[in-house]
Structures are given as C-alpha cells and as structure tokens.
Protein backbone atom coordinates (compact mmCIF):
# COMPACT_ATOMS: atom_id res chain seq x y z
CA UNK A 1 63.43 13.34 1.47
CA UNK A 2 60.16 15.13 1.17
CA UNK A 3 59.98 18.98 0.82
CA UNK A 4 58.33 20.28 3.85
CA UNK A 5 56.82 23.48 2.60
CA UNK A 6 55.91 21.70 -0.81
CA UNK A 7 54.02 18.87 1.53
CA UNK A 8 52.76 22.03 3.65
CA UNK A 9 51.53 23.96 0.31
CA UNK A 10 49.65 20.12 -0.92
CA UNK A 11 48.30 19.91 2.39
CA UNK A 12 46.80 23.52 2.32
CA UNK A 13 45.48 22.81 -1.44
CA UNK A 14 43.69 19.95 -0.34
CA UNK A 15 42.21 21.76 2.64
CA UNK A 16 40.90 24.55 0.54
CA UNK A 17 39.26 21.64 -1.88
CA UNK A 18 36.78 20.18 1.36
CA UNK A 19 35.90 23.76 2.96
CA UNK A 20 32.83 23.70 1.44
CA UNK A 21 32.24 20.08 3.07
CA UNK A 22 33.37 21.02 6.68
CA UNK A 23 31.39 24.21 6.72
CA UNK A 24 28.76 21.90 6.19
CA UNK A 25 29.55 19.61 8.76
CA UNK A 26 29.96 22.10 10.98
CA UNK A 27 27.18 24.09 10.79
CA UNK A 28 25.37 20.65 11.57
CA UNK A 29 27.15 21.33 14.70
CA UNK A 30 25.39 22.31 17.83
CA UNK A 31 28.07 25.57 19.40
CA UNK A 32 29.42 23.14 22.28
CA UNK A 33 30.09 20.72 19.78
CA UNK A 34 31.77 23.62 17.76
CA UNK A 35 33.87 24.69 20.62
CA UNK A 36 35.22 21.61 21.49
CA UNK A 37 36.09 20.55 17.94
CA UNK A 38 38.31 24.29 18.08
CA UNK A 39 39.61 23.33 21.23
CA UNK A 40 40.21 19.76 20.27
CA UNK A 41 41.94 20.74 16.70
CA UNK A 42 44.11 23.59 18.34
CA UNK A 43 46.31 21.03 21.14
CA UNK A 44 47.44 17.57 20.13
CA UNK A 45 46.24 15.02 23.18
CA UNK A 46 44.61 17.41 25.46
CA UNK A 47 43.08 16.58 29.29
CA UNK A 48 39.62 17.62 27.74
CA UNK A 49 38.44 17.68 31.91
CA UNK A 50 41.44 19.47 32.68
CA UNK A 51 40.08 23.32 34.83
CA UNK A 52 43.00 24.41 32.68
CA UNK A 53 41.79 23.11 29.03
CA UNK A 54 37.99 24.10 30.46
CA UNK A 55 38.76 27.27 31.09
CA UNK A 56 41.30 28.08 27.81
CA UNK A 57 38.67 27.77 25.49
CA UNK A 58 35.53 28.33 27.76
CA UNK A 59 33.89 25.12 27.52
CA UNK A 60 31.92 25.42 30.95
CA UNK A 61 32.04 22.39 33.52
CA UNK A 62 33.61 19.31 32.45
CA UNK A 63 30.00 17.42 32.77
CA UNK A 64 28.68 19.70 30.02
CA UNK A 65 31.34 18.83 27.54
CA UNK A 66 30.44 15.01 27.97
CA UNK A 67 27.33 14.75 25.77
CA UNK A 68 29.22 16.70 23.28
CA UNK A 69 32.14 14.03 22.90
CA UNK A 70 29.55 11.07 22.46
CA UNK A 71 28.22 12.99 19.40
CA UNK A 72 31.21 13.81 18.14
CA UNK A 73 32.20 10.70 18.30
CA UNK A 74 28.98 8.90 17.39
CA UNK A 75 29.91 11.20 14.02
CA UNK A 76 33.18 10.08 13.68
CA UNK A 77 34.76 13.27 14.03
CA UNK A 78 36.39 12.58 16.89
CA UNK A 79 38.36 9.48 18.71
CA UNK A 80 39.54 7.90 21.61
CA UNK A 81 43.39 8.02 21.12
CA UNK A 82 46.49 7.39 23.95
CA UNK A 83 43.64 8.23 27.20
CA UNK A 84 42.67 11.51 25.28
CA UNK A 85 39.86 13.01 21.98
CA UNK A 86 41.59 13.26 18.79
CA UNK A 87 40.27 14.77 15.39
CA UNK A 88 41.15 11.91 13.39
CA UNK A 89 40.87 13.66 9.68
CA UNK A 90 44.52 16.00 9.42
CA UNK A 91 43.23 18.02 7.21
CA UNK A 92 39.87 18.66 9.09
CA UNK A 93 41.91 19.61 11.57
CA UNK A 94 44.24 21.63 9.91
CA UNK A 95 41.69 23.83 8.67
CA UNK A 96 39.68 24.68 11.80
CA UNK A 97 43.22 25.40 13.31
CA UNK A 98 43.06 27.94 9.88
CA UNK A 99 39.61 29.30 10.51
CA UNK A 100 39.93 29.47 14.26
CA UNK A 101 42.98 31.16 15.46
C-alpha cells in the first residue's frame, strides 16, 4: 500500500521541478485564460456556465469564457471530460491550486 504523504511529498517535488515551465505557459496566457485555468484547477468537474461558478471566481458572462476554453483547449491544457473542462496534467494542476489559493 502506497504511503500517502510520501506520494504527496513526490508529487510536490515534481511540481517544484516544472514551475519554471508553467510560469511560462502561463504568462503566454491571456488573464481570462488565466482565470479560468484557477477556476478550472481549484473544483474537480465544474458547470463552467453555472451563475454560481461565474460568479465564484469572477469570470464575467458565460459567452465571454467561451473563446477562452477553445484556446485552452486548442493548447491542450484543458479537456472535455464527463460533460465538463478538465486540466488534464495533475501536477499542472496541483500547482496552480499551490500558487492560487
């Protein structure tokens, strides 16, 4: 059986190791796309044109969010998964969940 906080402590390691890489990729970011990756990386399956999920992380309207999830996914940083956006990468997530609390 694996060791939870020694998988939690690898997991962190590696995450340090590409934070040079994703503060590239984000600053490649326009600030919508930004704020949606937050809001995508902070709740697992979200209605992303949910008022509620809008208004949590101040998106704006739900129209203005939709160019932003083409790029993102057009970049591969985010996904179609179970009728909801996804960040794919776990420990891309994980560390804008870090950075961004």
């Amino acid at each position: 059986m694996k060791n939870p906080l020694v998988y939690g402590e690898a997991a962190d390691i590696l995450t340090s190791r590409e934070s040079g890489a994703y503060i590239t990729l984000l600053e490649g970011l326009t600030i919508k796309q930004k704020n949606l990756m937050c809001a995508l990386a902070q709740e697992d399956y979200p209605e992303v044109f949910s008022k509620k999920f809008l208004e949590k992380y101040s998106l704006g309207a739900s129209s203005s969010i939709q160019k932003a999830l083409k790029n993102l996914q057009e970049q591969d940083l985010i996904q179609r998964d179970n009728g909801s956006y996804v960040i794919p990468d776990p420990f891309l997530k994980r560390w804008i969940r870090r950075i961004w609390k």
